[in-house]
C-alpha atoms as a PDB file:
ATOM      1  CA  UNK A   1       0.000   0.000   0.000  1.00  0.00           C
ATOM      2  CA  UNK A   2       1.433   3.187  -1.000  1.00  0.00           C
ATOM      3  CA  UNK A   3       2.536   5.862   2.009  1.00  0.00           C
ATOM      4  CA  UNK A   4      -0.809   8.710   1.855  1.00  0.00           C
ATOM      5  CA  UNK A   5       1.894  11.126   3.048  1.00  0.00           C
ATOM      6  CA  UNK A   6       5.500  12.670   3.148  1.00  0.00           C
ATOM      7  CA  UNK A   7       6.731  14.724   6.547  1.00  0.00           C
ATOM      8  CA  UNK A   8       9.300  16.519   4.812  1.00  0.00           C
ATOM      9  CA  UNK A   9      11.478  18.577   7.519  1.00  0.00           C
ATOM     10  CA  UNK A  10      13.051  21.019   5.354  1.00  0.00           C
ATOM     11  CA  UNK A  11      15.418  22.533   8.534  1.00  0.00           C
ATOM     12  CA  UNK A  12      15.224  21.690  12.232  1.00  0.00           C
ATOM     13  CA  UNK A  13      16.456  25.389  12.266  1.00  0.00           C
ATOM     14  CA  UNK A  14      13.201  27.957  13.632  1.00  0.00           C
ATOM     15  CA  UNK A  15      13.661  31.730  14.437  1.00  0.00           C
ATOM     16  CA  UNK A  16      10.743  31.250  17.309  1.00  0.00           C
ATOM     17  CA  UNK A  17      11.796  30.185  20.301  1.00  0.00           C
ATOM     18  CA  UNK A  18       7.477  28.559  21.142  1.00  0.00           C
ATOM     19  CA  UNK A  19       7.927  27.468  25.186  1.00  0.00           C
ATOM     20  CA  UNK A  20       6.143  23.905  24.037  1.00  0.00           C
ATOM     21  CA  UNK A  21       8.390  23.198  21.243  1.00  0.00           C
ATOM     22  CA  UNK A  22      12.720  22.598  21.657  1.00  0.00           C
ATOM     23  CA  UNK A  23      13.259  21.640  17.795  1.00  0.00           C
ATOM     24  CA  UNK A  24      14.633  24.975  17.871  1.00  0.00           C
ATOM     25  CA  UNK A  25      17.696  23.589  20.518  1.00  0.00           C
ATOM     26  CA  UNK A  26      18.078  20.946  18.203  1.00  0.00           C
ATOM     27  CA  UNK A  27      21.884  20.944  16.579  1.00  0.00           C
ATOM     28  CA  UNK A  28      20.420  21.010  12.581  1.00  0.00           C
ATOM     29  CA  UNK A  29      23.462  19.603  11.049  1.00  0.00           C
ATOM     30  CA  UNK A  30      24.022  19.827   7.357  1.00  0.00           C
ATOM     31  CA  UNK A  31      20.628  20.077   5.294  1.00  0.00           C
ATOM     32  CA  UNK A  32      20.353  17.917   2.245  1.00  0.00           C
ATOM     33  CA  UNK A  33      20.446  20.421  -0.933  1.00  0.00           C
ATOM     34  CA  UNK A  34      18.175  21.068  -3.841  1.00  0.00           C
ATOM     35  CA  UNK A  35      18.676  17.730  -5.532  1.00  0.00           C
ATOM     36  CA  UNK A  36      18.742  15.732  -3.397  1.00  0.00           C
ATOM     37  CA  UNK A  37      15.722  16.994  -2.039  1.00  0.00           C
ATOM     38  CA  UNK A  38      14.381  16.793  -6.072  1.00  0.00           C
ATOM     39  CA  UNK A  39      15.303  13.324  -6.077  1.00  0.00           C
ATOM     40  CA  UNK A  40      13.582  12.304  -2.937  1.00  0.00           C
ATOM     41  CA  UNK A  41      10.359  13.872  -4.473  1.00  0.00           C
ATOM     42  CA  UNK A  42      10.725  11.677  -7.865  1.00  0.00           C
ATOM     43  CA  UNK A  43      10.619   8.474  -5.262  1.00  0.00           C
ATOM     44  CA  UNK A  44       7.818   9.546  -3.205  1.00  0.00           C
ATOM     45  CA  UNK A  45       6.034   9.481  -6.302  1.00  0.00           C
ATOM     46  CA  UNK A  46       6.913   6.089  -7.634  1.00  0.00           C
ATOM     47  CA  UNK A  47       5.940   4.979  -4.517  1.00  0.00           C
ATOM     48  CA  UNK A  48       2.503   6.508  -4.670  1.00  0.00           C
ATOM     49  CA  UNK A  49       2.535   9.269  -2.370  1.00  0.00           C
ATOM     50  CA  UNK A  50      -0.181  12.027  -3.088  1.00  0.00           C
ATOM     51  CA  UNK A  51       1.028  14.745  -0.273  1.00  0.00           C
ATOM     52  CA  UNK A  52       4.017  16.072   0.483  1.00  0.00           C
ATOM     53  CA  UNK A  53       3.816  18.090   4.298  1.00  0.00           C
ATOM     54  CA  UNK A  54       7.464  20.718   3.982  1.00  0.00           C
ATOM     55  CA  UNK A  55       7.522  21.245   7.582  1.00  0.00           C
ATOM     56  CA  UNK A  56      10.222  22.304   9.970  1.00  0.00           C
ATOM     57  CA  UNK A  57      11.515  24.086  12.104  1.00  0.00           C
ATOM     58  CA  UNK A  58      10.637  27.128   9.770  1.00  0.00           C
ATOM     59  CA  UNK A  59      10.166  26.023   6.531  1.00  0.00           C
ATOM     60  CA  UNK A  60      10.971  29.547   5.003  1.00  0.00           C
ATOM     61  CA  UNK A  61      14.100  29.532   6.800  1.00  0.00           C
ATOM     62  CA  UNK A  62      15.062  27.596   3.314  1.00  0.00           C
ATOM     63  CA  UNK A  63      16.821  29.989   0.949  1.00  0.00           C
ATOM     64  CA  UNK A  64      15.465  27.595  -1.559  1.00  0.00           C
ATOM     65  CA  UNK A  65      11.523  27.080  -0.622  1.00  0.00           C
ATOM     66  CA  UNK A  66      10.160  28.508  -3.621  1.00  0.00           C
ATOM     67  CA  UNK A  67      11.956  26.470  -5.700  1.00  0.00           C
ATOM     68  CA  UNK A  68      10.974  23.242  -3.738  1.00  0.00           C
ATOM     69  CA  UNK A  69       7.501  23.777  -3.613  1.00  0.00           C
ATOM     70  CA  UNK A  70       7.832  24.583  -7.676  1.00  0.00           C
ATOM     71  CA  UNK A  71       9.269  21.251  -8.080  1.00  0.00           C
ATOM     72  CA  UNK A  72       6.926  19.462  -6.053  1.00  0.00           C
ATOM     73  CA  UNK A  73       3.689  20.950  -8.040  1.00  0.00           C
ATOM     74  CA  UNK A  74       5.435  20.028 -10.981  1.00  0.00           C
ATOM     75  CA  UNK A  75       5.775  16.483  -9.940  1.00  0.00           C
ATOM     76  CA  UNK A  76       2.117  16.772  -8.882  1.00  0.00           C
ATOM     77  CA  UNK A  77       1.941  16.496  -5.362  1.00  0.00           C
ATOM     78  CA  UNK A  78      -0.814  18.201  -2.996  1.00  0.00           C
ATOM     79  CA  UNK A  79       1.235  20.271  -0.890  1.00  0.00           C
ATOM     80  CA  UNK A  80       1.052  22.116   2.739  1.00  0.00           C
ATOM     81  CA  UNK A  81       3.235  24.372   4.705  1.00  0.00           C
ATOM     82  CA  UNK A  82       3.034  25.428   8.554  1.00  0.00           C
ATOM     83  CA  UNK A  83       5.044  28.716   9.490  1.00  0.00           C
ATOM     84  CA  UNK A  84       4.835  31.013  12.038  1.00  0.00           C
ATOM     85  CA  UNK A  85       5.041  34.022   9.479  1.00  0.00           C
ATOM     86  CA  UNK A  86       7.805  35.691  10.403  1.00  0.00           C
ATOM     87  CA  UNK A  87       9.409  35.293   7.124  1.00  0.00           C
ATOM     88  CA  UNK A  88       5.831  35.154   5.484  1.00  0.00           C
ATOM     89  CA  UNK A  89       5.550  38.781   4.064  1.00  0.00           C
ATOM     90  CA  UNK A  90       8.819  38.705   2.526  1.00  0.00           C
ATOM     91  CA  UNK A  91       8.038  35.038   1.083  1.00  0.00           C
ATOM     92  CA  UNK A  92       4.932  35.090  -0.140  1.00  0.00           C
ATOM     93  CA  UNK A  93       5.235  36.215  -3.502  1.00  0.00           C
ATOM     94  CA  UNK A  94       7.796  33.761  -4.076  1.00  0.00           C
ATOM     95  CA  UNK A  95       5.297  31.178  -3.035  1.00  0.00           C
ATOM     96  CA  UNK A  96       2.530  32.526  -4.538  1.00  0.00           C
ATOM     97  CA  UNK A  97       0.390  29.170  -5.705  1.00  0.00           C
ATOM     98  CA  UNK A  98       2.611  26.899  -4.700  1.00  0.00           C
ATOM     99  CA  UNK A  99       1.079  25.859  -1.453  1.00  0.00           C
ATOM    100  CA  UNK A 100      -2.235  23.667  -1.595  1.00  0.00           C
ATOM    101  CA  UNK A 101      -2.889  23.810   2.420  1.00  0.00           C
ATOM    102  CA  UNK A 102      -1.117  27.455   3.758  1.00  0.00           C
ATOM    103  CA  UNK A 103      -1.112  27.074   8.057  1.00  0.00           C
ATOM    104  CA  UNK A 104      -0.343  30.117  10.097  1.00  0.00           C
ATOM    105  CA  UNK A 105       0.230  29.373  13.543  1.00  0.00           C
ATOM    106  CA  UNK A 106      -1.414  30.762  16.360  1.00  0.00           C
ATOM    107  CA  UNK A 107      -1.297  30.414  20.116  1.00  0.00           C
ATOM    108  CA  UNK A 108      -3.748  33.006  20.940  1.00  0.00           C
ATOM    109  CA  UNK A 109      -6.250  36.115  20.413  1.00  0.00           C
ATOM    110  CA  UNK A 110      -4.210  39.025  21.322  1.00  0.00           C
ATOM    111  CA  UNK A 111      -0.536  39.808  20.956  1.00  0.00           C
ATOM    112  CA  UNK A 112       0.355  39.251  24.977  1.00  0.00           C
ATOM    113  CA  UNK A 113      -0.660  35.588  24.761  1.00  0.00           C
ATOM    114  CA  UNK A 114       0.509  34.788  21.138  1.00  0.00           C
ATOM    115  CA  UNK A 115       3.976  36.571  21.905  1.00  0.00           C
ATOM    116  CA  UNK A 116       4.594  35.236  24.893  1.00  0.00           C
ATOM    117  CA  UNK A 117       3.769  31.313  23.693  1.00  0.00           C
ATOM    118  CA  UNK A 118       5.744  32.077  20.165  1.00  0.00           C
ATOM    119  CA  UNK A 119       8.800  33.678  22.339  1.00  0.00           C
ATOM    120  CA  UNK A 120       9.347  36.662  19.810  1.00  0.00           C
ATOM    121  CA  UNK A 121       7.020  39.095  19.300  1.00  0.00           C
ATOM    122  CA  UNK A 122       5.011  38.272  16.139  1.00  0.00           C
ATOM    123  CA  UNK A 123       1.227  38.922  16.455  1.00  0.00           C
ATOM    124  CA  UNK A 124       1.396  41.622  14.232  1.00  0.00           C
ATOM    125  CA  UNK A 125       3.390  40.201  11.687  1.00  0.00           C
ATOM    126  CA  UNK A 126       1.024  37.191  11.816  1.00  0.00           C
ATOM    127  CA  UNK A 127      -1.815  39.411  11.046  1.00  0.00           C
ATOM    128  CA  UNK A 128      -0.099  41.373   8.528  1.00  0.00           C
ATOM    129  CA  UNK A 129       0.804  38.116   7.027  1.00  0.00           C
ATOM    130  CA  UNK A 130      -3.374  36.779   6.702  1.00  0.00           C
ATOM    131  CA  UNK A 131      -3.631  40.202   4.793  1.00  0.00           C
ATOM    132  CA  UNK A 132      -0.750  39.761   2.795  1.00  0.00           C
ATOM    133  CA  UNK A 133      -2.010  35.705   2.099  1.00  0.00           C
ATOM    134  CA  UNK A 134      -5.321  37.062   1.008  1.00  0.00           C
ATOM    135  CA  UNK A 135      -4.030  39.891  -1.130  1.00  0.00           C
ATOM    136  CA  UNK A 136      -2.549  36.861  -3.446  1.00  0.00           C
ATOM    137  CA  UNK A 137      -5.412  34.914  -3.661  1.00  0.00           C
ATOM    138  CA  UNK A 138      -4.849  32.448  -0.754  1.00  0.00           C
ATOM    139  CA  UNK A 139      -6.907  31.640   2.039  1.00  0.00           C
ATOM    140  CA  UNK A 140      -4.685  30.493   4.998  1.00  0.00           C
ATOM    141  CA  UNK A 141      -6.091  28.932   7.735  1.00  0.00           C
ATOM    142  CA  UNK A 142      -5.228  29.755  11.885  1.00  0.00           C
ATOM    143  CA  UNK A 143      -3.590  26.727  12.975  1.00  0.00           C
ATOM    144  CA  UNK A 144      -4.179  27.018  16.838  1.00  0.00           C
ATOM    145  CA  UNK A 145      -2.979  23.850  18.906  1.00  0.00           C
ATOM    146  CA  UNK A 146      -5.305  23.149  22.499  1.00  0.00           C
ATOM    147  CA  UNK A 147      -3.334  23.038  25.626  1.00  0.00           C
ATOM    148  CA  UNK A 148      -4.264  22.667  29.065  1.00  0.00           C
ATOM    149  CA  UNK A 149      -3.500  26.445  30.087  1.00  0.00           C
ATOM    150  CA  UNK A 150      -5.601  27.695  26.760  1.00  0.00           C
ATOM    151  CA  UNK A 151      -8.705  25.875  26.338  1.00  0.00           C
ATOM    152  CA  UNK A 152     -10.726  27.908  27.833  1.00  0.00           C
ATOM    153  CA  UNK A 153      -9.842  31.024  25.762  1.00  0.00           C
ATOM    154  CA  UNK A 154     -10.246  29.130  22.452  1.00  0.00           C
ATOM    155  CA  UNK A 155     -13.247  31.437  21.400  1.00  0.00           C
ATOM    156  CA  UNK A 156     -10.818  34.699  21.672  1.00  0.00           C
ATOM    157  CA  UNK A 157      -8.710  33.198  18.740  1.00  0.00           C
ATOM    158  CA  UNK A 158     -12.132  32.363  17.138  1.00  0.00           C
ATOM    159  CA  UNK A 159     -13.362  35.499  17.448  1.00  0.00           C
ATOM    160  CA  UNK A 160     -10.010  37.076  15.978  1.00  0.00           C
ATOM    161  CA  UNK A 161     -10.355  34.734  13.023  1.00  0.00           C
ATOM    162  CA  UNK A 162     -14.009  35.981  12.275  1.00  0.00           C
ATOM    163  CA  UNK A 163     -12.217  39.754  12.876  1.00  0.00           C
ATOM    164  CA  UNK A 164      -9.558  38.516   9.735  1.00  0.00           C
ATOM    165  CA  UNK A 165     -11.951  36.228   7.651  1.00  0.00           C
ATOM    166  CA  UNK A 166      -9.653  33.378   8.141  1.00  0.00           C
ATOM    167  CA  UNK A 167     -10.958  29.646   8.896  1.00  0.00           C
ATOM    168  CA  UNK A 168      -9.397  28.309  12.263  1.00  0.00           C
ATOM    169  CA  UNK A 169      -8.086  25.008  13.146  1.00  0.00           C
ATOM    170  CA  UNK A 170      -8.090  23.300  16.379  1.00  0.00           C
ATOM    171  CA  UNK A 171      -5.009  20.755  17.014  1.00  0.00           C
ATOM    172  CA  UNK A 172      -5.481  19.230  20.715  1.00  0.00           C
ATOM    173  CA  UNK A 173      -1.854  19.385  21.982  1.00  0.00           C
ATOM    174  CA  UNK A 174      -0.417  15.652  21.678  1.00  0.00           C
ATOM    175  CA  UNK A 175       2.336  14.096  23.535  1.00  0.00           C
ATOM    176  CA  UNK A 176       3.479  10.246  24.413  1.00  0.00           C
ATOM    177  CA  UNK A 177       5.437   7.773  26.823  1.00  0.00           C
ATOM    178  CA  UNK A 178       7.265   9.792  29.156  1.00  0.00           C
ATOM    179  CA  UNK A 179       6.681  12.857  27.795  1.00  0.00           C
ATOM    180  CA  UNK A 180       3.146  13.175  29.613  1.00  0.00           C
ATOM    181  CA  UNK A 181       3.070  15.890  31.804  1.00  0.00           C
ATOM    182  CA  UNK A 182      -0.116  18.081  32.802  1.00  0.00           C
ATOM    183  CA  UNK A 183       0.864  20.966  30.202  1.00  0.00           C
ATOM    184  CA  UNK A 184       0.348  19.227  27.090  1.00  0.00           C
ATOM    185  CA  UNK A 185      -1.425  16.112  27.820  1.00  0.00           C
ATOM    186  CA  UNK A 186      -5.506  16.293  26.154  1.00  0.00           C
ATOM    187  CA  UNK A 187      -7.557  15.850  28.567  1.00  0.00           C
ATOM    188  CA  UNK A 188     -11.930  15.836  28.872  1.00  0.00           C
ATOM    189  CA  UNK A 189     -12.153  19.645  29.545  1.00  0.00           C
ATOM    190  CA  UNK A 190      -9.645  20.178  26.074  1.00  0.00           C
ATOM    191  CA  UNK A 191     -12.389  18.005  24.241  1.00  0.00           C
ATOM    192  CA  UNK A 192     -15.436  19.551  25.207  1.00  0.00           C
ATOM    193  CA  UNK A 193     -13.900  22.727  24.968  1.00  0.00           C
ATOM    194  CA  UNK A 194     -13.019  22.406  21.249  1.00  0.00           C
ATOM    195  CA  UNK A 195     -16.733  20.669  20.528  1.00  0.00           C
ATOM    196  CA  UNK A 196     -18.560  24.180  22.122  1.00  0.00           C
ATOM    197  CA  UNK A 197     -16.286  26.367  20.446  1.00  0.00           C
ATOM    198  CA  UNK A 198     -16.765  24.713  17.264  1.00  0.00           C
ATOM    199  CA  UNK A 199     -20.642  24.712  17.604  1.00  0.00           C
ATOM    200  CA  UNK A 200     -20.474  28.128  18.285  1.00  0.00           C
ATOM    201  CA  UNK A 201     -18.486  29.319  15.475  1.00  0.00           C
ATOM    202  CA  UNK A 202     -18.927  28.556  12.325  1.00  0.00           C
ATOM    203  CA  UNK A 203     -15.133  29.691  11.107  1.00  0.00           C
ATOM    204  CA  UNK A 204     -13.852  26.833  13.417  1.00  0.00           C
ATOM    205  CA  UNK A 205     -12.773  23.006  12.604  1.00  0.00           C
ATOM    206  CA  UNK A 206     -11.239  20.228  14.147  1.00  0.00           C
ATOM    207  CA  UNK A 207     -11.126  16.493  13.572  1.00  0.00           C
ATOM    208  CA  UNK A 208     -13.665  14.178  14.920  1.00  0.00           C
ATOM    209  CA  UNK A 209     -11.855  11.435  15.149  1.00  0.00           C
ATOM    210  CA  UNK A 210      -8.781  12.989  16.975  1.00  0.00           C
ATOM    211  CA  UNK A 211     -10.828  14.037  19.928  1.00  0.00           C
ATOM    212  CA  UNK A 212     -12.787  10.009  19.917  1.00  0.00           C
ATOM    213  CA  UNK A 213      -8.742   9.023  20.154  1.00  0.00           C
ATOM    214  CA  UNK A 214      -8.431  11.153  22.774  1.00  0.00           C
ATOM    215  CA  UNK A 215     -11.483   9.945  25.111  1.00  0.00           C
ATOM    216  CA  UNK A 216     -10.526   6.303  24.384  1.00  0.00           C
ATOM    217  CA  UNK A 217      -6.885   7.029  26.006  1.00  0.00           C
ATOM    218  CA  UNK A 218      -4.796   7.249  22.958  1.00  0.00           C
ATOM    219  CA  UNK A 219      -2.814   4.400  21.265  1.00  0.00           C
ATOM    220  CA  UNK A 220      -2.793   1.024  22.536  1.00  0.00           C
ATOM    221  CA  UNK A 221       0.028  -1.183  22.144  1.00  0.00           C
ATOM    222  CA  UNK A 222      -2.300  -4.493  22.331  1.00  0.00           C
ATOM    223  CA  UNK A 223      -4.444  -3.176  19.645  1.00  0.00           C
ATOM    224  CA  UNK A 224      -2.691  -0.851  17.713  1.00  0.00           C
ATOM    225  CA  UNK A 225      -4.086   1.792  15.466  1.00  0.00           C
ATOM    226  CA  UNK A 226      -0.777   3.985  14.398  1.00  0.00           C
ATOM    227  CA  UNK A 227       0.215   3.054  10.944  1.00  0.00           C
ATOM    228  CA  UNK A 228       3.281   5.616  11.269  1.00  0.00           C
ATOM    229  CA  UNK A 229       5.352   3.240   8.730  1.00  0.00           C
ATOM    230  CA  UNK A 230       2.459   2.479   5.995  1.00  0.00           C
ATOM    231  CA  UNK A 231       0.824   6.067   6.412  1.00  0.00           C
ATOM    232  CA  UNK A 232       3.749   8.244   6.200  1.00  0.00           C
ATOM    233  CA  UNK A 233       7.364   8.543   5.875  1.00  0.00           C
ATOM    234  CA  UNK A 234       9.682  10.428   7.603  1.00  0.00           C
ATOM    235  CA  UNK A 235      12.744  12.829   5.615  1.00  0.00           C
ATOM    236  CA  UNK A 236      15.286  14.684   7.692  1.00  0.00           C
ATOM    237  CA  UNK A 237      16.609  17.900   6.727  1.00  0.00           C
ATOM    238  CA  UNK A 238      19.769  15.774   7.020  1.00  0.00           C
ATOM    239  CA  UNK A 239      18.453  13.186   4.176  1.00  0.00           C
ATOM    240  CA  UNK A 240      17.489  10.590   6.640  1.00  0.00           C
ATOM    241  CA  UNK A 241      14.701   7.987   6.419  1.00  0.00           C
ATOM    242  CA  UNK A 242      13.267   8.365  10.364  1.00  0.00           C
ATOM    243  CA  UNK A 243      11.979   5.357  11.799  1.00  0.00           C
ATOM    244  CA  UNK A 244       9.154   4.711  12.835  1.00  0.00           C
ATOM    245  CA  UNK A 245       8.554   8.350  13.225  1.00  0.00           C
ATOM    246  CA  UNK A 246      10.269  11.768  13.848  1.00  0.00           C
ATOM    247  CA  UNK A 247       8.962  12.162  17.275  1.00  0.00           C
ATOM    248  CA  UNK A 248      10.110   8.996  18.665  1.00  0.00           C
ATOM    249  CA  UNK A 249      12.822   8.130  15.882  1.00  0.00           C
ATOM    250  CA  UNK A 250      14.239   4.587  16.768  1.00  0.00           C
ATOM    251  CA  UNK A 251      16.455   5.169  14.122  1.00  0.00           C
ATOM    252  CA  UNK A 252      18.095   7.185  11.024  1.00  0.00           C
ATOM    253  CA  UNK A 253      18.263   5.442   7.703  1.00  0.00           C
ATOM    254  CA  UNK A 254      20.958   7.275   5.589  1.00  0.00           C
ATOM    255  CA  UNK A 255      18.839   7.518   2.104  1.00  0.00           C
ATOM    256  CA  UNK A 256      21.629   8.471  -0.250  1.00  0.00           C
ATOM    257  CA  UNK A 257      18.925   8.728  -3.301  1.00  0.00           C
ATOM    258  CA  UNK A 258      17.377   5.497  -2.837  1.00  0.00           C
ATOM    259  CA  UNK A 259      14.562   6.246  -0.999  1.00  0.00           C
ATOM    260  CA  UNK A 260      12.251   4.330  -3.121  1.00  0.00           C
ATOM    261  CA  UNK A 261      13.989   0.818  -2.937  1.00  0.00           C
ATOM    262  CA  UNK A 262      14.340   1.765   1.310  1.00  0.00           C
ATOM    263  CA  UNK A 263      10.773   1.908   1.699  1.00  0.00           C
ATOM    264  CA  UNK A 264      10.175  -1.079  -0.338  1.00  0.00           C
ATOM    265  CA  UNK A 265      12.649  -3.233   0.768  1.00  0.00           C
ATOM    266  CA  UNK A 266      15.246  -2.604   3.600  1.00  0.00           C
ATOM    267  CA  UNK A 267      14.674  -5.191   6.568  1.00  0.00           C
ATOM    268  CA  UNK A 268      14.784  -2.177   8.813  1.00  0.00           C
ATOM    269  CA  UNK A 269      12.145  -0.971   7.509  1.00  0.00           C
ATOM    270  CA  UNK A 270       9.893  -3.829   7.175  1.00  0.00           C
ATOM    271  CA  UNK A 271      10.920  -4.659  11.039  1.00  0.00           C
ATOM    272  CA  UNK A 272       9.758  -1.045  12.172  1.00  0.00           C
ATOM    273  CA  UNK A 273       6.172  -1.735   9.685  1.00  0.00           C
ATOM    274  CA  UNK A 274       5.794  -5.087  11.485  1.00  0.00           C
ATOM    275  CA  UNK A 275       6.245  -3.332  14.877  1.00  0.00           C
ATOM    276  CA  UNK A 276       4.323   0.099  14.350  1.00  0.00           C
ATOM    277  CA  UNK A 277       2.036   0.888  17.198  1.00  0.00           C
ATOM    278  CA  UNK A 278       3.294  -1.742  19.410  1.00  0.00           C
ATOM    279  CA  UNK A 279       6.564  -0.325  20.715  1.00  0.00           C
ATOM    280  CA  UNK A 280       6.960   0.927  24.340  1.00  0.00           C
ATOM    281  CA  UNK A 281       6.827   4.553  23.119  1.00  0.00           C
ATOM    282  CA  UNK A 282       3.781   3.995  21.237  1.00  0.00           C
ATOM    283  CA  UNK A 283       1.885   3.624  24.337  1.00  0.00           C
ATOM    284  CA  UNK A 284      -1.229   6.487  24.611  1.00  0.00           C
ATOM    285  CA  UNK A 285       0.245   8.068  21.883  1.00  0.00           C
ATOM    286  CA  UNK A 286      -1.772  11.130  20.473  1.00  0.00           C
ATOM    287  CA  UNK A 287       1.030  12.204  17.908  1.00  0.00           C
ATOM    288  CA  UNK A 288      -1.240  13.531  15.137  1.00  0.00           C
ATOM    289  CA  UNK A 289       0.681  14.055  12.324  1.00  0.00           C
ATOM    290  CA  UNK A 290       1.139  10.197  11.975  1.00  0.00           C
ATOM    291  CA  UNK A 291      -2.298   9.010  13.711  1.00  0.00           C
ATOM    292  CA  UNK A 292      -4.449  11.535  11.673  1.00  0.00           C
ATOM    293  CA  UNK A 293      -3.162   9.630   8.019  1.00  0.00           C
ATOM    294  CA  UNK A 294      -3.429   6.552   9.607  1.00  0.00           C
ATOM    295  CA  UNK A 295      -6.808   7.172  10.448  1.00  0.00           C
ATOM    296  CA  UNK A 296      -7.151   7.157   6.420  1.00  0.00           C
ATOM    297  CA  UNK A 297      -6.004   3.311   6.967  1.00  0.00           C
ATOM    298  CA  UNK A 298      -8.448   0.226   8.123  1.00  0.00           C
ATOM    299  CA  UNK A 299     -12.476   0.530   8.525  1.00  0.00           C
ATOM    300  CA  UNK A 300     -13.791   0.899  12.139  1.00  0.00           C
ATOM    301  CA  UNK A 301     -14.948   3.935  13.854  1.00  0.00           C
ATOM    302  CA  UNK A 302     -11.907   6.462  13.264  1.00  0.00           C
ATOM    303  CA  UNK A 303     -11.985   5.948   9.951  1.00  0.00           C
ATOM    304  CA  UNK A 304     -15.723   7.073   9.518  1.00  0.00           C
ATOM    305  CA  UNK A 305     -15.006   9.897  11.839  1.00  0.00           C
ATOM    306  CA  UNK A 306     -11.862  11.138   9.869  1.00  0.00           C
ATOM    307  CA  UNK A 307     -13.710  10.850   6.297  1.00  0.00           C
ATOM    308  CA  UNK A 308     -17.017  12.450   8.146  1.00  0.00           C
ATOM    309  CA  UNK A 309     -14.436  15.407   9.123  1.00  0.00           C
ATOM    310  CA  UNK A 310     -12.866  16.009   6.057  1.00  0.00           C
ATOM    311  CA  UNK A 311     -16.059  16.023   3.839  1.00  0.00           C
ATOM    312  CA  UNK A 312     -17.567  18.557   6.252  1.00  0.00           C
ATOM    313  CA  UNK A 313     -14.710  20.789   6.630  1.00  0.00           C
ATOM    314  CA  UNK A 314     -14.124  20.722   3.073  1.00  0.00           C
ATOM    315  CA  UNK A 315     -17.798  22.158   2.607  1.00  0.00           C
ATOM    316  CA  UNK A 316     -17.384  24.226   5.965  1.00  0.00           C
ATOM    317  CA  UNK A 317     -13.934  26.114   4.434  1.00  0.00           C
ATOM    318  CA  UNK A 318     -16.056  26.526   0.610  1.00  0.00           C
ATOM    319  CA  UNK A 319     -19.294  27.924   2.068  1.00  0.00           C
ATOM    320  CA  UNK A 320     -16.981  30.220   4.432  1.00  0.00           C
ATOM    321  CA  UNK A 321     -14.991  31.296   1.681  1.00  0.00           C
ATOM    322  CA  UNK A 322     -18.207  32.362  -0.021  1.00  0.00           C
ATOM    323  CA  UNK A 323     -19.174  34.594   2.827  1.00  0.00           C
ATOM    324  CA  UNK A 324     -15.667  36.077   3.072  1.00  0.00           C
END
């Protein structure tokens, strides 16, 4: 079956300094170049994938972005990009058409609360930024991730979306293993918060079957639903295959432009498939960038709730856009 999508980290280097995230601490090593980057993008496509994520660290940080995201339309994948728009007005044009699903992140409704989460003080570029977007002819949406210290001021960053005629997204905070702590594990109160807020205003989505994950305790070993291995793969900025995900990389597969034969048939590979879900770090994981395509994978209740999501935030975002 082929992979639904790519997590393609661009950089590990960000120019935020976000209190919940360290992938700015990280050392980012040398970053695989153009080609190889070009050639990686040929074998996701022999392999099948449809969507290619560019994520980071800042994405935009790459001198090169524009001429990524122009080779990966030309290849013909559906592509997406997450940045915290600091670089935004000054890359935008470059960008201009290139990005299928454009994510702005934001922690909050004013400029205190967003500032002090992001670590730099960018509200107002971030709002400059959904003006800028919109200029061009692209609707961005308000990524906004849960926590338990903002849940209950989720409507204030509603509210400021309805102010900016942008669509907002709510991402329950996820963590795993012994990373659980009471500041970013979902809880109850983050679930029904996100289900009023979203019944209240009509600008705001989430996915269904994320917050069912949630109530049912997250990923269990015994019964598995992560498909981290057959959903998605993994790139480096360093041109590594990362197994059997970034967050809780067992290992770092070297790719040296043969990504395609890697995925298909490297032992290590097929021993990280045969044991996705079931490792010890896998336990009550909530990690949605892997569980949210794998949710695509096998019929049973989180796969109704994902497509159910999708089909109604698709018509959500066309009759908002038609009010905008």
């Amino acid at each position: 079956m082929a992979p639904l999508v790519a997590n393609y980290y661009l950089t590990y280097r960000c120019n935020a300094r976000c209190h919940f995230c360290n992938i700015w601490a990280l050392e980012p090593g040398k970053e695989a170049d153009f080609e190889t980057i070009k050639r990686n993008l040929e074998d996701l496509r022999r392999l099948g994938t449809k969507y290619v994520d560019f994520t980071g660290g800042e994405p935009l940080l790459r001198h090169d972005v524009g001429e990524i995201y122009t080779e990966a339309k030309r290849q013909g994948f559906y592509t997406s990009m997450t940045t915290n728009t600091i670089l935004y007005p000054k890359k935008a044009k470059e960008i201009q058409g290139l990005v299928d699903f454009l994510n702005f992140s934001l922690d909050g409704g004013d400029a205190e609360t967003h500032d002090q989460s992001r670590g730099v003080k960018i509200f107002d570029n971030l709002v400059e930024s959904v003006a800028i977007a919109q200029s061009l002819g692209e609707y961005p949406v308000l990524n906004h991730t849960v926590t338990a210290q903002n849940y209950d001021r989720i409507q204030e960053v509603a509210a400021l979306g309805q102010k900016l005629a942008a669509r907002v997204w709510l991402n329950p905070a996820f963590t795993a293993y012994d990373q659980y702590n009471s500041n970013k594990n979902p809880t109850p109160e983050m679930v029904a918060a996100i289900e009023t807020a979203a019944r209240k205003y009509k600008n705001v989505g989430y996915n269904k079957a994320a917050l069912a994950f949630i109530e049912a305790g997250g990923n269990d070993t015994k019964n598995p639903r992560c498909k981290a291995v057959d959903a998605v793969i993994a790139i480096s900025p360093n041109d590594e295959l990362l197994l059997p995900c970034y967050h809780f990389a067992q290992t770092g597969v070297a790719i040296n432009g043969r990504l395609y034969d890697l995925y298909r048939e490297s032992e290590e590979v097929e021993e990280y498939r045969q044991s996705q879900g079931k490792l010890k770090v896998c336990e009550g994981c909530t990690v949605w960038c892997y569980l949210i395509p794998s949710f695509f994978m096998g019929v049973d209740k989180y796969w109704l709730l994902n497509q159910v999501t999708y089909a109604s935030e698709f018509l959500a975002r066309k009759r908002f856009l038609q009010r905008a």
